[in-house]
N, C-alpha and C. Protein backbone atom coordinates (compact mmCIF):
# COMPACT_ATOMS: atom_id res chain seq x y z
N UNK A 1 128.83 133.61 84.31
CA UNK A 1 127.71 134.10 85.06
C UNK A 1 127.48 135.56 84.68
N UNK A 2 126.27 135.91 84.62
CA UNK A 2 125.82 137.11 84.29
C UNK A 2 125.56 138.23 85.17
N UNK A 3 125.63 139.35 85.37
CA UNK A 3 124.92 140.21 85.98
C UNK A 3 123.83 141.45 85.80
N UNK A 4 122.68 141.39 86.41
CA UNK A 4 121.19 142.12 85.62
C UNK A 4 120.98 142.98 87.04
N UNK A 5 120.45 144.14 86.02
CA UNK A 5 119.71 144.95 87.36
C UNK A 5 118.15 144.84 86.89
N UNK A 6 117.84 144.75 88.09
CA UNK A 6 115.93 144.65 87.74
C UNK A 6 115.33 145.89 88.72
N UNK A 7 113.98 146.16 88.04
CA UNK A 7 113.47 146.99 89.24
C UNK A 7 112.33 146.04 89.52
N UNK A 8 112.05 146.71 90.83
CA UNK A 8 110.55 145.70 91.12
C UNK A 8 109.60 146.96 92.30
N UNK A 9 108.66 146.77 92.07
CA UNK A 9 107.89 146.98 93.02
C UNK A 9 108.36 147.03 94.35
N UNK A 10 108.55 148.48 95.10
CA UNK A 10 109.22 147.97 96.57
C UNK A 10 108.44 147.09 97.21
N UNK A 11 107.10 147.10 97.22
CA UNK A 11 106.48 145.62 98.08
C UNK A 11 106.73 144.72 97.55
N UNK A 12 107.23 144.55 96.44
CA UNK A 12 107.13 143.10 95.69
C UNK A 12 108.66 142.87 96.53
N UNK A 13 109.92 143.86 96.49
CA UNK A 13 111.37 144.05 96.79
C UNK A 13 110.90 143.20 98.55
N UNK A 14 110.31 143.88 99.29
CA UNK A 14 110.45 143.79 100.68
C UNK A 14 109.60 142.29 100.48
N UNK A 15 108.69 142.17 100.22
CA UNK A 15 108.39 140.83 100.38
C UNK A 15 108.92 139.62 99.73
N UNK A 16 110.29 139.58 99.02
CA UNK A 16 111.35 138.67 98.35
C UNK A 16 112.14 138.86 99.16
N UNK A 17 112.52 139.86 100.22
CA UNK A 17 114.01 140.11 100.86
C UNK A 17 113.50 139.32 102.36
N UNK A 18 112.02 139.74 102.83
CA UNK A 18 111.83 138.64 103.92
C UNK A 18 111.62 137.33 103.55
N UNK A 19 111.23 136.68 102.82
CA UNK A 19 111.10 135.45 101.95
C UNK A 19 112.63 134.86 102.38
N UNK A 20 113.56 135.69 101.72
CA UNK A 20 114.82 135.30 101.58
C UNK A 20 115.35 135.02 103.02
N UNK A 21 114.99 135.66 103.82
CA UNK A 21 115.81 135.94 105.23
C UNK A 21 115.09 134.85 105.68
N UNK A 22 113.65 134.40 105.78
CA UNK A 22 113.18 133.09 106.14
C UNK A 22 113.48 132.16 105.91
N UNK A 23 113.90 131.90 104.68
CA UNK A 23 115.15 131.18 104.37
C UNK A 23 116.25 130.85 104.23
N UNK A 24 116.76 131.75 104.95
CA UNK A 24 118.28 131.90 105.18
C UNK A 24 119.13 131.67 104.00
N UNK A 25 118.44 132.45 102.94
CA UNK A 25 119.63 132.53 101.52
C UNK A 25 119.29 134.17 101.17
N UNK A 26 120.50 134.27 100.47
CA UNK A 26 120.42 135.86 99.96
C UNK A 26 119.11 135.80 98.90
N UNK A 27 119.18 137.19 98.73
CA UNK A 27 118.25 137.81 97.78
C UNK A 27 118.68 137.39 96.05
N UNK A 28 119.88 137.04 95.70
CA UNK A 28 120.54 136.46 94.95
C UNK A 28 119.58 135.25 94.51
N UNK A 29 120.26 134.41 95.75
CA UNK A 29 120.26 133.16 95.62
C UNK A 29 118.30 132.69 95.33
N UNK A 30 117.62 133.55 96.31
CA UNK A 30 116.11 133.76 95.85
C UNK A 30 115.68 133.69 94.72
N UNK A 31 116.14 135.18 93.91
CA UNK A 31 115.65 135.58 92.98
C UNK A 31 116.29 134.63 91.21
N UNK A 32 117.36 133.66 91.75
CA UNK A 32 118.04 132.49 90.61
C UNK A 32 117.03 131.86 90.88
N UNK A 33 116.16 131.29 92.02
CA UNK A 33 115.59 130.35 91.72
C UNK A 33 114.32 130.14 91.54
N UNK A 34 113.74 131.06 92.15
CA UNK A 34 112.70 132.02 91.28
C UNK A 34 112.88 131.92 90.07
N UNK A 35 113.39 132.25 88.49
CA UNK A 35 113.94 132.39 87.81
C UNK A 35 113.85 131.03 87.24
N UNK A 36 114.62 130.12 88.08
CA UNK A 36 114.90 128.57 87.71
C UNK A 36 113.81 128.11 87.61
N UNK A 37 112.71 128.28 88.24
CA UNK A 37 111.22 127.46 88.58
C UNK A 37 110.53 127.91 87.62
N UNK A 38 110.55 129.24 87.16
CA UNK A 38 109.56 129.74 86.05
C UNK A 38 110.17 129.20 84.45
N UNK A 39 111.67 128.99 84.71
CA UNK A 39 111.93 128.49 83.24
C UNK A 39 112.07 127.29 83.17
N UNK A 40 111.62 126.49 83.72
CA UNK A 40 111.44 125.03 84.20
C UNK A 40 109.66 124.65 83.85
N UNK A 41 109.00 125.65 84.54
CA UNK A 41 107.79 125.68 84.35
C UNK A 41 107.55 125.56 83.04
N UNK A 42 107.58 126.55 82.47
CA UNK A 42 107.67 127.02 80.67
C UNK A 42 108.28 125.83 80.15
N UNK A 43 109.22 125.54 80.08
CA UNK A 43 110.02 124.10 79.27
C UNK A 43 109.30 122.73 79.71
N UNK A 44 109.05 123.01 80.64
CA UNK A 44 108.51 121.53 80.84
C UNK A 44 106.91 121.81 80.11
N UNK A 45 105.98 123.01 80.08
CA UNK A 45 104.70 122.98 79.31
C UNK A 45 105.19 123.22 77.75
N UNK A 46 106.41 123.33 77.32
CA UNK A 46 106.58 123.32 76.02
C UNK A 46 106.57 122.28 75.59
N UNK A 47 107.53 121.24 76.38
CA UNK A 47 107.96 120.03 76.06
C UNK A 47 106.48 119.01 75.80
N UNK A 48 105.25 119.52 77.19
CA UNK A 48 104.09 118.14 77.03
C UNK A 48 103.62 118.51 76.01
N UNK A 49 103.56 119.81 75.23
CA UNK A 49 102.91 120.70 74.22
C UNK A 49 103.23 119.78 72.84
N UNK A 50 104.54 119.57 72.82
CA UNK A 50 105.44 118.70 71.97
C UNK A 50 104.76 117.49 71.47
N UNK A 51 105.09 117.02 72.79
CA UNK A 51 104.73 115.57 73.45
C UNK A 51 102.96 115.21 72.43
N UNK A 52 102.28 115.95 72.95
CA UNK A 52 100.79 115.81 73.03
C UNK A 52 100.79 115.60 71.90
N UNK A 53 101.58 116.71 70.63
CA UNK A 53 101.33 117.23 69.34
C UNK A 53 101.45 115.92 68.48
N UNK A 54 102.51 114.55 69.14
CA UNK A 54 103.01 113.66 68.48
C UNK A 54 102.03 112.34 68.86
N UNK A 55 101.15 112.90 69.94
CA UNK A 55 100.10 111.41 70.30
C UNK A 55 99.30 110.88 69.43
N UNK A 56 99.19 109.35 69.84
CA UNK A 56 98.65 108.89 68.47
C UNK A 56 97.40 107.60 69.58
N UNK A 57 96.04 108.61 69.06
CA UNK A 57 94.78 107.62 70.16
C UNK A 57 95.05 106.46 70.37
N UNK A 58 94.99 105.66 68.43
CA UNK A 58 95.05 104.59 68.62
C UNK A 58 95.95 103.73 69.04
N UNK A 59 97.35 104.70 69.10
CA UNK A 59 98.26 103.76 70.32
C UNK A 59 98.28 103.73 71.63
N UNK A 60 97.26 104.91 71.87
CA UNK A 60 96.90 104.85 73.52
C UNK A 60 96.03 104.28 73.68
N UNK A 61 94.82 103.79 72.82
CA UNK A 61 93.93 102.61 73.39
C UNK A 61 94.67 101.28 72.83
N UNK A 62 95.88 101.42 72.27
CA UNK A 62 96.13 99.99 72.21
C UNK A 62 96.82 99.43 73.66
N UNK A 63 97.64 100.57 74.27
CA UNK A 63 98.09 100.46 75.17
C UNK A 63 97.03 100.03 76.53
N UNK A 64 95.98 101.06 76.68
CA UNK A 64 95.11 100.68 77.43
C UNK A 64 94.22 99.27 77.20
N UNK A 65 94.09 99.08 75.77
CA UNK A 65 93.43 97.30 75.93
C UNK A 65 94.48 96.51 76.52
N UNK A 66 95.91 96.53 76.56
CA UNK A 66 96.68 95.50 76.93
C UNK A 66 96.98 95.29 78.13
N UNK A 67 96.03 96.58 79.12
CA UNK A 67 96.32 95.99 80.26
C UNK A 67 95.06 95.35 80.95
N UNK A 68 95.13 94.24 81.47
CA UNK A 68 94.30 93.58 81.63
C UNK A 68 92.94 94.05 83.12
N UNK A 69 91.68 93.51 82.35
CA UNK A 69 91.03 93.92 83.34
C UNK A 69 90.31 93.43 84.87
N UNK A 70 90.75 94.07 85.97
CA UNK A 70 90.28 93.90 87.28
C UNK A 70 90.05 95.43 87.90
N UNK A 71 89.34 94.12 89.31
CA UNK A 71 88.42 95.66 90.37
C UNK A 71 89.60 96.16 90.41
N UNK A 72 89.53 97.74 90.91
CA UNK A 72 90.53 98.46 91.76
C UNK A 72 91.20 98.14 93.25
N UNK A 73 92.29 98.29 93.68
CA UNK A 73 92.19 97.72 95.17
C UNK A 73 91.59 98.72 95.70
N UNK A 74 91.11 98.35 97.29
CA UNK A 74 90.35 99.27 98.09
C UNK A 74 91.05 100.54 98.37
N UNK A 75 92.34 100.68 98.32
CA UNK A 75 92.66 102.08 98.89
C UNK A 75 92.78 102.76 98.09
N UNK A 76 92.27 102.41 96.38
CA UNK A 76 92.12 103.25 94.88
C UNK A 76 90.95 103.47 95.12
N UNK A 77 90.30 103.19 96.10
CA UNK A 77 88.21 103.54 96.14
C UNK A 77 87.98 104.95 96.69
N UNK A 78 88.85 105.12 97.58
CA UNK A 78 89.26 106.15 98.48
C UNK A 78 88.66 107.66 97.79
């Protein structure tokens, strides 16, 4: 495990430290997961980035002709 000093904005500071206390976890434990969500964010838009780069139409309309066609049910009308 690592240890970082950051500066921040004291409003940005006071409004992560009540955040934290509303949630009854440290400022620590906040600011990991904070942290966790943004590099989660990023990897997961790298990954569809990937993903997309390798799509191939005509296997997605082959996929879409094979499923067969009917109405929607009513609570897909919605």
């Amino acid at each position: 495990m690592s240890t970082i000093s950051i500066r921040l904005p004291d409003s940005l500071h006071n409004m992560a430290k009540t955040m934290a206390s509303q949630d009854h976890i440290s400022m620590n434990q906040f600011i990991a997961s904070a942290v966790a969500e943004k590099v989660s964010a990023l990897a997961t838009e790298t990954y569809l980035k990937e993903r997309a780069e390798r799509a191939s139409l005509t296997k997605f309309i082959a996929a879409l002709d094979a499923v067969p066609a009917q109405a929607p049910d009513a609570h897909d009308l919605r």
